[in-house]
PDB file of N, CA and C in Angstrom:
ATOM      1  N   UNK A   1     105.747 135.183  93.890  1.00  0.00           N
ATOM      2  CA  UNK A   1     105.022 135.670  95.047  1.00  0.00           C
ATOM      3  C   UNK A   1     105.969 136.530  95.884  1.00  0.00           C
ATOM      4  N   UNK A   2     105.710 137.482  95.998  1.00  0.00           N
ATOM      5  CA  UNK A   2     106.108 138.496  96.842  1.00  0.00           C
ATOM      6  C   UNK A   2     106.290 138.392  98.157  1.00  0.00           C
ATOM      7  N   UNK A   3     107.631 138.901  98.931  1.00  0.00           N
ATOM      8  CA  UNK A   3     107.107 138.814 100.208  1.00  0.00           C
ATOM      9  C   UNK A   3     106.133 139.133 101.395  1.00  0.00           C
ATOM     10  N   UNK A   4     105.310 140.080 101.032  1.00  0.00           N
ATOM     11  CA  UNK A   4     104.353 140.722 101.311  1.00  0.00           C
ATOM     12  C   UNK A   4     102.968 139.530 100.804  1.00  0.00           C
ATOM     13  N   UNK A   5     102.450 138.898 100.110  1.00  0.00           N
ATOM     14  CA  UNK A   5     101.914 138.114  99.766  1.00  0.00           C
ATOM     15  C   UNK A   5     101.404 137.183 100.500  1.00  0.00           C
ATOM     16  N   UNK A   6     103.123 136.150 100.476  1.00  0.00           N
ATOM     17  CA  UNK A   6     103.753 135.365 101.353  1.00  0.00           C
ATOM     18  C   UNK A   6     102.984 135.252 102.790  1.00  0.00           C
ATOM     19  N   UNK A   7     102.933 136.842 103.624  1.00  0.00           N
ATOM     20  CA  UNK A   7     102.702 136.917 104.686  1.00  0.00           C
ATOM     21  C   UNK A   7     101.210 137.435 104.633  1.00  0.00           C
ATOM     22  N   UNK A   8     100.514 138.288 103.842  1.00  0.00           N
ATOM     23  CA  UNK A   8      99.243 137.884 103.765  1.00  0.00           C
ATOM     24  C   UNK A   8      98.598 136.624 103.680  1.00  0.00           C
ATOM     25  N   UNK A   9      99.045 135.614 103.166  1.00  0.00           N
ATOM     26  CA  UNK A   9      98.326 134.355 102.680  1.00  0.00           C
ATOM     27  C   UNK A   9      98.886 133.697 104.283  1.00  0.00           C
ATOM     28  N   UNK A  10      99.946 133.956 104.954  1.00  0.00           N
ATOM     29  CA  UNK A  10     100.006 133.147 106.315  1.00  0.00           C
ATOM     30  C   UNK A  10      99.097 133.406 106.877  1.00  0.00           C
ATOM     31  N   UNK A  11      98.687 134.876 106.571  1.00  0.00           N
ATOM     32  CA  UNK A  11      97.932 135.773 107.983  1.00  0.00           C
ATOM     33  C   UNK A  11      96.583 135.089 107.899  1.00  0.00           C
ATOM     34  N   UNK A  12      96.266 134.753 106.940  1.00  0.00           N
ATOM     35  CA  UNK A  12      94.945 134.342 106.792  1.00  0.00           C
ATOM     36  C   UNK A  12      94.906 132.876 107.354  1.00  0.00           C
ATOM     37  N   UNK A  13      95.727 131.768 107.101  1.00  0.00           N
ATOM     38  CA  UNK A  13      95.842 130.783 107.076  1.00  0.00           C
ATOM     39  C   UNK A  13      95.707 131.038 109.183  1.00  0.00           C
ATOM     40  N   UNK A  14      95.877 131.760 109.823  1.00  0.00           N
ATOM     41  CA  UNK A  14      96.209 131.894 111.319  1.00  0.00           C
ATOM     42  C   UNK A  14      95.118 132.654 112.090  1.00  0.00           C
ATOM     43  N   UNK A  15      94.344 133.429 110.540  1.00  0.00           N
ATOM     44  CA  UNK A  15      92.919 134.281 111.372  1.00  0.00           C
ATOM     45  C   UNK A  15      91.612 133.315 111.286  1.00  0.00           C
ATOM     46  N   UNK A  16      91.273 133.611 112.595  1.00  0.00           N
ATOM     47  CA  UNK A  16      90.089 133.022 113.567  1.00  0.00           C
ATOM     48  C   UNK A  16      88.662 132.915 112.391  1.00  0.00           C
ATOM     49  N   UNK A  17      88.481 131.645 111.578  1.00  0.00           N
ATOM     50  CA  UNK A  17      87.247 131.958 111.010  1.00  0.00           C
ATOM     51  C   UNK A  17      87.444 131.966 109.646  1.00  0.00           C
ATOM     52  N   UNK A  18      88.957 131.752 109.296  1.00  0.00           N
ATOM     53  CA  UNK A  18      89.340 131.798 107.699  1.00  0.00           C
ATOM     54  C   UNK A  18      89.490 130.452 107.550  1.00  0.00           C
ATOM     55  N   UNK A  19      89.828 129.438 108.159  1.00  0.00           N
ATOM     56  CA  UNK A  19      89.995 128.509 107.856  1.00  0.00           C
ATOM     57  C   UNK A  19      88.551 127.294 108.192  1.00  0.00           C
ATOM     58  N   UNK A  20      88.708 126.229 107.639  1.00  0.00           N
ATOM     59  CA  UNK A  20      87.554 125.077 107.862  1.00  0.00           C
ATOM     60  C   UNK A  20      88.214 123.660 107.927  1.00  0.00           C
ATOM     61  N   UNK A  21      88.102 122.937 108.174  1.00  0.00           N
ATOM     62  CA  UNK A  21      88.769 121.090 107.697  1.00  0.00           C
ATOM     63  C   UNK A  21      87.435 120.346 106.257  1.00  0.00           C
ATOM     64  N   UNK A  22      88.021 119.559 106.123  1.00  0.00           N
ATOM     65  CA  UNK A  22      86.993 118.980 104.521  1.00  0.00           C
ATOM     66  C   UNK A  22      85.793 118.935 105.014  1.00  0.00           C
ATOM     67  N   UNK A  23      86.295 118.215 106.587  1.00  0.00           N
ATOM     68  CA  UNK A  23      84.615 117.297 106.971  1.00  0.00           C
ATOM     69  C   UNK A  23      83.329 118.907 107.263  1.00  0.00           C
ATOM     70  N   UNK A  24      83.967 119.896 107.712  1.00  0.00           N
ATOM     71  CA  UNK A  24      83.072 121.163 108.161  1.00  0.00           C
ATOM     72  C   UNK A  24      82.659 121.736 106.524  1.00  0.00           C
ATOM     73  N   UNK A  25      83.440 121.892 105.481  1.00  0.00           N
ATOM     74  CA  UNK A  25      82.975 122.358 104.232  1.00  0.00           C
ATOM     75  C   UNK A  25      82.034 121.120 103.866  1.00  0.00           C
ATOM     76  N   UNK A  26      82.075 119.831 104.208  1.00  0.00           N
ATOM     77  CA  UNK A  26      81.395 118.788 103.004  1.00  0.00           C
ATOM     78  C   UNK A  26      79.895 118.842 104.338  1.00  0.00           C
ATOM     79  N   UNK A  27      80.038 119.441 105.368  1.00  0.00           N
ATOM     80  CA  UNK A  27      78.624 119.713 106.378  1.00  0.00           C
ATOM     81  C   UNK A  27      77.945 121.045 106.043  1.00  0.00           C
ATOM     82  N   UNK A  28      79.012 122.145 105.628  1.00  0.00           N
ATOM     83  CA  UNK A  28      78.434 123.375 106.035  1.00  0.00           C
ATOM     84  C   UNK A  28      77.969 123.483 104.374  1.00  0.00           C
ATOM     85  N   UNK A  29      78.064 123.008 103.510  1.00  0.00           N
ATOM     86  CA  UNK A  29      78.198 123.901 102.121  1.00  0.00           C
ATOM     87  C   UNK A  29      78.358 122.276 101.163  1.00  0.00           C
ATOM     88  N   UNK A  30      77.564 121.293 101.333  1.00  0.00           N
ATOM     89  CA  UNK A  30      77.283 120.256 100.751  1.00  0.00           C
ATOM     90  C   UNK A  30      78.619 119.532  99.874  1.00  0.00           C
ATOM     91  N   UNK A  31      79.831 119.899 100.211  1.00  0.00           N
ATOM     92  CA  UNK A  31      80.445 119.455  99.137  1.00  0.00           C
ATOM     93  C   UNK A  31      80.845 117.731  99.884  1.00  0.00           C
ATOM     94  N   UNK A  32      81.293 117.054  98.536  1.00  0.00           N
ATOM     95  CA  UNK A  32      81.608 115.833  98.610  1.00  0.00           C
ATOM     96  C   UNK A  32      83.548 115.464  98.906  1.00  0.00           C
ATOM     97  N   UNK A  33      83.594 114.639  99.617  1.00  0.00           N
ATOM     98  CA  UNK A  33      85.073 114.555  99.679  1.00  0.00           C
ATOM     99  C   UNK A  33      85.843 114.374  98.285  1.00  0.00           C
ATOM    100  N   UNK A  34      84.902 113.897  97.368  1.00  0.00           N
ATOM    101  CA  UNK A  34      85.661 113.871  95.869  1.00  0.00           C
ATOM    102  C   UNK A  34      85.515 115.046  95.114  1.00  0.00           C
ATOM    103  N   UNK A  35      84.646 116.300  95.946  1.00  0.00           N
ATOM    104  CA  UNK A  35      84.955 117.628  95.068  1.00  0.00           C
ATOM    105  C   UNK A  35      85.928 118.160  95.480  1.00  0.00           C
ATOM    106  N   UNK A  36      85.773 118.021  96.586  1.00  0.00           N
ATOM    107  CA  UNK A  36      87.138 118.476  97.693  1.00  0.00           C
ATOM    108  C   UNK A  36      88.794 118.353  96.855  1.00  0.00           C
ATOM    109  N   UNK A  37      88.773 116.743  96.736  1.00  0.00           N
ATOM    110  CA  UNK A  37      89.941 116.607  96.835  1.00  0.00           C
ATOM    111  C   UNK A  37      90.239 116.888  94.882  1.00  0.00           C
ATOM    112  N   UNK A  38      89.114 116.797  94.252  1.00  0.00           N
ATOM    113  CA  UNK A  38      89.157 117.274  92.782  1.00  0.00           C
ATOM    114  C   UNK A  38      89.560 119.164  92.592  1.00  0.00           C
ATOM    115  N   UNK A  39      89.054 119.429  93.468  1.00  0.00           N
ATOM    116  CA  UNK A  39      89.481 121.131  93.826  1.00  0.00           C
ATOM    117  C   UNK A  39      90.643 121.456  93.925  1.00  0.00           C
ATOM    118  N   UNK A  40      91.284 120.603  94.913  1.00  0.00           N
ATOM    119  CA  UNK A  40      92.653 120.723  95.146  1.00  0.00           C
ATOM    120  C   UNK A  40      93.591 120.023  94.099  1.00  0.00           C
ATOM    121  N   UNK A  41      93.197 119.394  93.756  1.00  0.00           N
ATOM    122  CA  UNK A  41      93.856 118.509  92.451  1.00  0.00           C
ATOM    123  C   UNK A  41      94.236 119.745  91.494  1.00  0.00           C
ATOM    124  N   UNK A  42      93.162 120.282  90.752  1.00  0.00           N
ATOM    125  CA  UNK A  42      92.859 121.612  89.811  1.00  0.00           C
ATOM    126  C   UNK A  42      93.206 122.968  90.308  1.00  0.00           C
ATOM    127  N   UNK A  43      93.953 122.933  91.506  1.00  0.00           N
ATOM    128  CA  UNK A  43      94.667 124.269  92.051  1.00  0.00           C
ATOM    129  C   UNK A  43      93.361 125.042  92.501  1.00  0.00           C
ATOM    130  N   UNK A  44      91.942 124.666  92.886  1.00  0.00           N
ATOM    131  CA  UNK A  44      90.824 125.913  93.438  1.00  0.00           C
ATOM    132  C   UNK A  44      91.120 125.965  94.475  1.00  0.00           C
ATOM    133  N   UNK A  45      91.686 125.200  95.503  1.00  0.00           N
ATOM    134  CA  UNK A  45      91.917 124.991  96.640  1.00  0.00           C
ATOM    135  C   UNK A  45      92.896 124.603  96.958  1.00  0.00           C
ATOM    136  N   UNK A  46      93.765 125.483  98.324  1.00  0.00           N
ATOM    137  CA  UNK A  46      94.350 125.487  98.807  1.00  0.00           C
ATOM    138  C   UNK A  46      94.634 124.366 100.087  1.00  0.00           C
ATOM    139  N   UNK A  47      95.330 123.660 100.208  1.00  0.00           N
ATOM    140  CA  UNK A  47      95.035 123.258 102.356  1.00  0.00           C
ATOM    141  C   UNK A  47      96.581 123.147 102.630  1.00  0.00           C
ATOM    142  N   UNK A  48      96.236 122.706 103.628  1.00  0.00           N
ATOM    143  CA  UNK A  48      97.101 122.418 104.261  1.00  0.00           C
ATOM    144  C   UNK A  48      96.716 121.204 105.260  1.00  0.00           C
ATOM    145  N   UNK A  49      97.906 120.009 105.619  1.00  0.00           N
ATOM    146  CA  UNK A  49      97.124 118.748 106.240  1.00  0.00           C
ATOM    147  C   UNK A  49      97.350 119.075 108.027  1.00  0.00           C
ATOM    148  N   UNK A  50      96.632 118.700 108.984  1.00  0.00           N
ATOM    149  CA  UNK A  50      96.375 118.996 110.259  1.00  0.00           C
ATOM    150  C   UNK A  50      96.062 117.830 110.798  1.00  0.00           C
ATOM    151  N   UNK A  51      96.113 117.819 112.274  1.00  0.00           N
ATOM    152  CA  UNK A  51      95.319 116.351 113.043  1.00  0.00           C
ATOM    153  C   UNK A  51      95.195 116.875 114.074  1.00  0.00           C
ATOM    154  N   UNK A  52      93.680 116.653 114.660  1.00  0.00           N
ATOM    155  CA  UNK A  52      93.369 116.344 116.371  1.00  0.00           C
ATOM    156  C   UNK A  52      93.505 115.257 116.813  1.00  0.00           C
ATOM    157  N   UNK A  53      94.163 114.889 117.824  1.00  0.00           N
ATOM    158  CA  UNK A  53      94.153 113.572 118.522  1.00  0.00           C
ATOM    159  C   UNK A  53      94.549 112.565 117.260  1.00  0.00           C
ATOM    160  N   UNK A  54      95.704 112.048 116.654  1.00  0.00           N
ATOM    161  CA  UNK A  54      95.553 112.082 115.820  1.00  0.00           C
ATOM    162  C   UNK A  54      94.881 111.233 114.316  1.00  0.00           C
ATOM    163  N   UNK A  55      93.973 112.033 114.224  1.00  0.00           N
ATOM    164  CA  UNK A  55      93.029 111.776 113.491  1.00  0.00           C
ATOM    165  C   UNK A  55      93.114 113.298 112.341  1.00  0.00           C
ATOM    166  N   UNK A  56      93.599 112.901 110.850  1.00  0.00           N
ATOM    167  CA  UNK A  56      94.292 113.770 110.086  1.00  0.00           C
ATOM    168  C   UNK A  56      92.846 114.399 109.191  1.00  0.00           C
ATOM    169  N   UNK A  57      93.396 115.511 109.012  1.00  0.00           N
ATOM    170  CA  UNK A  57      92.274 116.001 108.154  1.00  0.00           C
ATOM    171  C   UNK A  57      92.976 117.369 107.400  1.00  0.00           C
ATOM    172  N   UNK A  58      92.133 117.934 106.717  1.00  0.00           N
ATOM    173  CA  UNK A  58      92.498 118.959 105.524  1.00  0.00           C
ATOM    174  C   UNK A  58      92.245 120.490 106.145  1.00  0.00           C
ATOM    175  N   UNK A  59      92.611 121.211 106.577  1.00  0.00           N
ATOM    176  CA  UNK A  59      92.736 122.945 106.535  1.00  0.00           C
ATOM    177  C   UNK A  59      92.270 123.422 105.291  1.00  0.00           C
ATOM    178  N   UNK A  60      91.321 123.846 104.894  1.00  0.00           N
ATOM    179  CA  UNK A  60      91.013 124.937 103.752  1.00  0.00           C
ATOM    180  C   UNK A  60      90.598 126.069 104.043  1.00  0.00           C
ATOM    181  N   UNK A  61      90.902 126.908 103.035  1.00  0.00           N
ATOM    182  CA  UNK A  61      90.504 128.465 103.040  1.00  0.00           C
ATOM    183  C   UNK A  61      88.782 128.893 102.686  1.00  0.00           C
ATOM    184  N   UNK A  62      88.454 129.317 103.615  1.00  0.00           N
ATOM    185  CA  UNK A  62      86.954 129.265 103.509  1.00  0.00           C
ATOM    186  C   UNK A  62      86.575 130.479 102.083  1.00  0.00           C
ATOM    187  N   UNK A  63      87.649 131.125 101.819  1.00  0.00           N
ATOM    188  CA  UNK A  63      86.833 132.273 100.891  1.00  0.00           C
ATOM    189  C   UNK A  63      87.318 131.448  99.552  1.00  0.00           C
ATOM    190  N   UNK A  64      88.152 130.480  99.602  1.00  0.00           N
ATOM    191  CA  UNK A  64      88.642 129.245  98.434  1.00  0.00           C
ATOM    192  C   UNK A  64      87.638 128.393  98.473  1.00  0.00           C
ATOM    193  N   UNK A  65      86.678 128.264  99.306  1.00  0.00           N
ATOM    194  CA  UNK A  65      85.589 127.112  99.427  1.00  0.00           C
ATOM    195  C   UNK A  65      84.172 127.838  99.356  1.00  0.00           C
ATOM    196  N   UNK A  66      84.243 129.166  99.507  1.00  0.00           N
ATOM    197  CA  UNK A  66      82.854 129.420  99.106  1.00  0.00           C
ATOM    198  C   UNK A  66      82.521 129.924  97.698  1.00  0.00           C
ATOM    199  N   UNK A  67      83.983 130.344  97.247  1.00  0.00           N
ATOM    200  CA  UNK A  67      84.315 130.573  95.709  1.00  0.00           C
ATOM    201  C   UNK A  67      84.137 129.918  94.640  1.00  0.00           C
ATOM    202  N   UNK A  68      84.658 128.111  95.319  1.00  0.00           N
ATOM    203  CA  UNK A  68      83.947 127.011  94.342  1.00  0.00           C
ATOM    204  C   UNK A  68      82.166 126.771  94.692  1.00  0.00           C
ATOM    205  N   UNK A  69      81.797 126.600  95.675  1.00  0.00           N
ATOM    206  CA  UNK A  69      80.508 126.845  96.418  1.00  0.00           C
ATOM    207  C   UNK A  69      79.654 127.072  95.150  1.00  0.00           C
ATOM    208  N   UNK A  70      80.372 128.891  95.168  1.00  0.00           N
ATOM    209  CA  UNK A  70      78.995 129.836  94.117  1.00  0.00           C
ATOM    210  C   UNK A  70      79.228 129.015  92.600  1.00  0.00           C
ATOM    211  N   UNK A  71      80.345 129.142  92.267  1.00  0.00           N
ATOM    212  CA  UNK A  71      80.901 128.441  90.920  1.00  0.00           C
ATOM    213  C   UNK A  71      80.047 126.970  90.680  1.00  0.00           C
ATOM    214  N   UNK A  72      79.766 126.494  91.645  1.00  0.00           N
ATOM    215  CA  UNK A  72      79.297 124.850  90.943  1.00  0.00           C
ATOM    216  C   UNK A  72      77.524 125.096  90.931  1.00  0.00           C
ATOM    217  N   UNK A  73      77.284 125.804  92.015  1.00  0.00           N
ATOM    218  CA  UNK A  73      75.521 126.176  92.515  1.00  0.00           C
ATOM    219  C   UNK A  73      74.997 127.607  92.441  1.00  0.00           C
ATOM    220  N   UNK A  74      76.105 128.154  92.436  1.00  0.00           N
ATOM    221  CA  UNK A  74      75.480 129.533  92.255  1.00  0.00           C
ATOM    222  C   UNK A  74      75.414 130.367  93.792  1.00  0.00           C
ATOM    223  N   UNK A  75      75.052 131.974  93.681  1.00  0.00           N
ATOM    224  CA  UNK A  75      75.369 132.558  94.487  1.00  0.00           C
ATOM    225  C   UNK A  75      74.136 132.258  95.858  1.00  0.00           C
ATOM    226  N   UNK A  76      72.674 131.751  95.380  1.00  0.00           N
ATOM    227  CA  UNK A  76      71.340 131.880  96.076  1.00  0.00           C
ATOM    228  C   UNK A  76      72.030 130.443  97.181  1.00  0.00           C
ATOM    229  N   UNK A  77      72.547 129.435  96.240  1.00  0.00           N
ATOM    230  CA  UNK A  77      72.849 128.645  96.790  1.00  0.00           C
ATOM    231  C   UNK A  77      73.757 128.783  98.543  1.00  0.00           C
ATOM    232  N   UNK A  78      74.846 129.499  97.704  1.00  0.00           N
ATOM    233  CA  UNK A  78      76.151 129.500  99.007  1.00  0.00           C
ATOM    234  C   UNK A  78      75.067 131.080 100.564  1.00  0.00           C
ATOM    235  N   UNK A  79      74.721 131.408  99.802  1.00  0.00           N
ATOM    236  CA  UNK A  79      73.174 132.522 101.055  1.00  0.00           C
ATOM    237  C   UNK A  79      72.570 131.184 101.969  1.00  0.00           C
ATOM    238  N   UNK A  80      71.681 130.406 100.825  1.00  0.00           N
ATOM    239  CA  UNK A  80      71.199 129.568 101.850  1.00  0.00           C
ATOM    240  C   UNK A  80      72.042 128.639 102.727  1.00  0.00           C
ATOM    241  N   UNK A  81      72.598 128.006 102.263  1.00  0.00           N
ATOM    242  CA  UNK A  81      73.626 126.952 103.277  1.00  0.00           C
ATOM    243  C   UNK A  81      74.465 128.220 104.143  1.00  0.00           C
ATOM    244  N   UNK A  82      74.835 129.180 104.122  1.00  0.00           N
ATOM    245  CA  UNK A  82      75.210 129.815 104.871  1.00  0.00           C
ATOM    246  C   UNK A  82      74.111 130.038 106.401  1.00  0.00           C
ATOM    247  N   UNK A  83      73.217 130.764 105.472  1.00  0.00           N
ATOM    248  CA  UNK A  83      71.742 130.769 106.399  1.00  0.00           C
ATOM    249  C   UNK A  83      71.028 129.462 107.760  1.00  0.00           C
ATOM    250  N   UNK A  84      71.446 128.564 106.627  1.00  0.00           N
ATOM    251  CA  UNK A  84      71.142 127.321 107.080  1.00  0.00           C
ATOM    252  C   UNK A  84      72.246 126.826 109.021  1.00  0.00           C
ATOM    253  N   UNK A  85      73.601 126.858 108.722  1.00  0.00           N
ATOM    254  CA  UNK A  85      74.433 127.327 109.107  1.00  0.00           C
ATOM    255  C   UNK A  85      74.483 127.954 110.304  1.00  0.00           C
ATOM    256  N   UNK A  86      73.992 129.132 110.008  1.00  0.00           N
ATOM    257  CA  UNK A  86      74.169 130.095 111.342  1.00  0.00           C
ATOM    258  C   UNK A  86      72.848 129.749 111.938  1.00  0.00           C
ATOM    259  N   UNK A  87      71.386 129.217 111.757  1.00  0.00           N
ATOM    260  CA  UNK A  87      70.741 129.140 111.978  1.00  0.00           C
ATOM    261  C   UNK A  87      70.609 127.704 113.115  1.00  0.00           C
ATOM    262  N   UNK A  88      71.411 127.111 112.480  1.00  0.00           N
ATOM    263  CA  UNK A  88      72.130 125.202 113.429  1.00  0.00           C
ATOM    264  C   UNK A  88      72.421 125.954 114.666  1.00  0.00           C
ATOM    265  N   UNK A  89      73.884 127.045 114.475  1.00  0.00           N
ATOM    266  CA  UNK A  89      74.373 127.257 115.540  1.00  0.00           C
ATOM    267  C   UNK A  89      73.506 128.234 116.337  1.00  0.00           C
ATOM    268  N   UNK A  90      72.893 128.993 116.279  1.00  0.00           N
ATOM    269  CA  UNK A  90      71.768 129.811 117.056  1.00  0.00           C
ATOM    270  C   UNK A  90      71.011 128.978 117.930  1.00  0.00           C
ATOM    271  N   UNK A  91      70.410 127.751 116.980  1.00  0.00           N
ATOM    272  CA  UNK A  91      69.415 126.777 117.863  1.00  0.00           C
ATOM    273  C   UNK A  91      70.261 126.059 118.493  1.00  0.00           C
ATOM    274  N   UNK A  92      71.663 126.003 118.432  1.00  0.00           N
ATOM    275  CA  UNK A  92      72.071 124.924 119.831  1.00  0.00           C
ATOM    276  C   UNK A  92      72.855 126.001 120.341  1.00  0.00           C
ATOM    277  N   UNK A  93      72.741 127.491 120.828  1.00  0.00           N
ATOM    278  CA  UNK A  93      72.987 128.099 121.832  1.00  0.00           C
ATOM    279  C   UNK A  93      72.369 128.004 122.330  1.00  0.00           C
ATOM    280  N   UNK A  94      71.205 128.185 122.106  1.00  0.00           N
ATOM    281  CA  UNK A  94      69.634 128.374 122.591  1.00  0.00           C
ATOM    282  C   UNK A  94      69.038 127.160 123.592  1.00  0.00           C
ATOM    283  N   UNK A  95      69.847 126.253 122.827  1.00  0.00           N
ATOM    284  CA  UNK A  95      69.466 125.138 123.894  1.00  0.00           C
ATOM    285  C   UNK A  95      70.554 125.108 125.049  1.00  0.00           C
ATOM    286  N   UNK A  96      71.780 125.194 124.807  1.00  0.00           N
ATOM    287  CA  UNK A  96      72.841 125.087 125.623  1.00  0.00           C
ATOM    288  C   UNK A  96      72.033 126.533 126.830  1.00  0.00           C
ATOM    289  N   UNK A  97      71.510 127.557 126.262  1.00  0.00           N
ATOM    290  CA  UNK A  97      70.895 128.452 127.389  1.00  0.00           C
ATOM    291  C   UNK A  97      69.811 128.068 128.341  1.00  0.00           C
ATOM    292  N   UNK A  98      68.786 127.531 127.607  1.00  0.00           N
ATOM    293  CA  UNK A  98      67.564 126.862 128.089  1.00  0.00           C
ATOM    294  C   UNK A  98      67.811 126.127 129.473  1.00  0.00           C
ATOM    295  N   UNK A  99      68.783 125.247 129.174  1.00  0.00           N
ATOM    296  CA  UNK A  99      69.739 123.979 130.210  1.00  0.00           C
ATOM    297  C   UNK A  99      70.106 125.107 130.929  1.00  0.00           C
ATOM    298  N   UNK A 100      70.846 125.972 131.107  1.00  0.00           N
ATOM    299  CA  UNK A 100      71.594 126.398 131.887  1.00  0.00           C
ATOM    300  C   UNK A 100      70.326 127.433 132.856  1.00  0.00           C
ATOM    301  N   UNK A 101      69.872 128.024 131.925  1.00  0.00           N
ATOM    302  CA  UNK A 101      68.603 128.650 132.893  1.00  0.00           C
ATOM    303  C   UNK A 101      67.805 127.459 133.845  1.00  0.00           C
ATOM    304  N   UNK A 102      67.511 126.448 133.625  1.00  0.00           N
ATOM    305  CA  UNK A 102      66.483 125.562 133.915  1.00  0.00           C
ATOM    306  C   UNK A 102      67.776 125.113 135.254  1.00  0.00           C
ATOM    307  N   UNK A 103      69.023 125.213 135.117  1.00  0.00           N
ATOM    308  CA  UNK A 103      69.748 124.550 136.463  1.00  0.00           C
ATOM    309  C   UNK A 103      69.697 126.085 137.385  1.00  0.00           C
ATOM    310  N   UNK A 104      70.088 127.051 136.624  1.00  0.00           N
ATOM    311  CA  UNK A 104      69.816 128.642 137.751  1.00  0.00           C
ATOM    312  C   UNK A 104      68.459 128.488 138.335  1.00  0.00           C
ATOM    313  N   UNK A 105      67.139 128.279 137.995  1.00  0.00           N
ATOM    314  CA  UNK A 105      65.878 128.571 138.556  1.00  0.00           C
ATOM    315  C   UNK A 105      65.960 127.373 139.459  1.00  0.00           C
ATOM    316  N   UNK A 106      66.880 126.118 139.026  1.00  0.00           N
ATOM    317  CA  UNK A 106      66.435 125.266 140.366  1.00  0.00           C
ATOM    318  C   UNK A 106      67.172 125.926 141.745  1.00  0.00           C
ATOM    319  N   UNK A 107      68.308 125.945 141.020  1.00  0.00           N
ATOM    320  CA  UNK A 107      69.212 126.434 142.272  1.00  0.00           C
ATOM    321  C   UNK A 107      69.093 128.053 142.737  1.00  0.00           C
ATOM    322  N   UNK A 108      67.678 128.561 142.483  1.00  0.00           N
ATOM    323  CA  UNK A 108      67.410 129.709 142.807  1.00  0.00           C
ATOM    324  C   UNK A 108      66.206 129.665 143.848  1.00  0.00           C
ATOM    325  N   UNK A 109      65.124 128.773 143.002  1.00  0.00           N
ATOM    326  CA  UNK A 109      63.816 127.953 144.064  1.00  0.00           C
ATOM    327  C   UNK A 109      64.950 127.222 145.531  1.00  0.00           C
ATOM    328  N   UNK A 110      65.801 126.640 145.466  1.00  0.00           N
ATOM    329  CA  UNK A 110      66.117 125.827 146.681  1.00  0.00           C
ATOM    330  C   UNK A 110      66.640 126.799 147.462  1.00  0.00           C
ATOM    331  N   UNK A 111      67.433 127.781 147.033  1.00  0.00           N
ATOM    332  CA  UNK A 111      67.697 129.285 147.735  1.00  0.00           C
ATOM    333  C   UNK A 111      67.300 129.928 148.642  1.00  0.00           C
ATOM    334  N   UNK A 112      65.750 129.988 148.017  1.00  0.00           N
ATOM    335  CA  UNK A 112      64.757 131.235 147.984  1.00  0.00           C
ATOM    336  C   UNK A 112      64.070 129.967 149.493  1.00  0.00           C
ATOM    337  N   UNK A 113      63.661 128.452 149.240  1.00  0.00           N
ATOM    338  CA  UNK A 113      63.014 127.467 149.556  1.00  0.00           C
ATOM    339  C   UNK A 113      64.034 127.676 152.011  1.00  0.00           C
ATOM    340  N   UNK A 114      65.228 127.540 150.965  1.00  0.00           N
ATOM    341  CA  UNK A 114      66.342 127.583 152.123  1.00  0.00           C
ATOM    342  C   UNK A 114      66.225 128.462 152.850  1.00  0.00           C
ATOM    343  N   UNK A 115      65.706 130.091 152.706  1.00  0.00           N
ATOM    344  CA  UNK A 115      65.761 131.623 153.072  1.00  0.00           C
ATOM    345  C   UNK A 115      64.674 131.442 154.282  1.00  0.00           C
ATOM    346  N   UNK A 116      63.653 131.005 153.202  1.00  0.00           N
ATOM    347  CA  UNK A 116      61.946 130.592 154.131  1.00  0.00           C
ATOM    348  C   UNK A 116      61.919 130.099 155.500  1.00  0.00           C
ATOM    349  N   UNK A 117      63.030 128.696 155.434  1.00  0.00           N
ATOM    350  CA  UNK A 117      63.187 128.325 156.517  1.00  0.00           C
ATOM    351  C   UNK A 117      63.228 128.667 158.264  1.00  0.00           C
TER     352      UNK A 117
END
């Protein structure tokens, strides 16, 4: 491996959106912790080990995890769970907005209620 390589494969490992932990691939893209760790066993996958608070978990490369993805299910497959996916996170912006509008209109009525006075 080249040094140039080397520092591509860091760069990725550090850009926003390349990486996942086991538990987000075995949610986002159905895999099982025993494909997971059979992946990495067989060199498909890369990680690296990490912890929040500490509570340890696996770093993987998401274009290493959607690669096995298509490989075990196919390409229609890794579309939909993707789909699926962005579609989770849309509906809980949507709600996180809803809430936040519904506290602006109160505190806009008591405003408007206050002005009257």
């Amino acid at each position: 491996m080249t040094t140039s390589d080397r520092a591509d494969l860091d760069s990725e490992w550090l850009r926003k959106g390349a990486t996942l932990s086991d538990k987000t691939a075995g949610k986002e893209y159905g895999l099982t912790q025993g494909e997971i760790v059979g992946a990495i066993r067989a060199g498909k996958l890369q990680y690296r080990r990490n912890s929040v608070h500490e509570n340890p978990f696996l770093r993987l490369l998401r274009r290493e995890v959607e690669a096995l993805v298509t490989k075990k299910h196919g390409d229609d497959y890794l579309k939909v769970q993707q789909a699926k996916t962005e579609l989770a996170g849309i509906n809980r912006k949507l709600k996180q907005m809803k809430t936040q509008v519904a506290v602006l209109e109160e505190r806009r009525a008591k405003l408007m209620a206050d002005l009257r006075k």
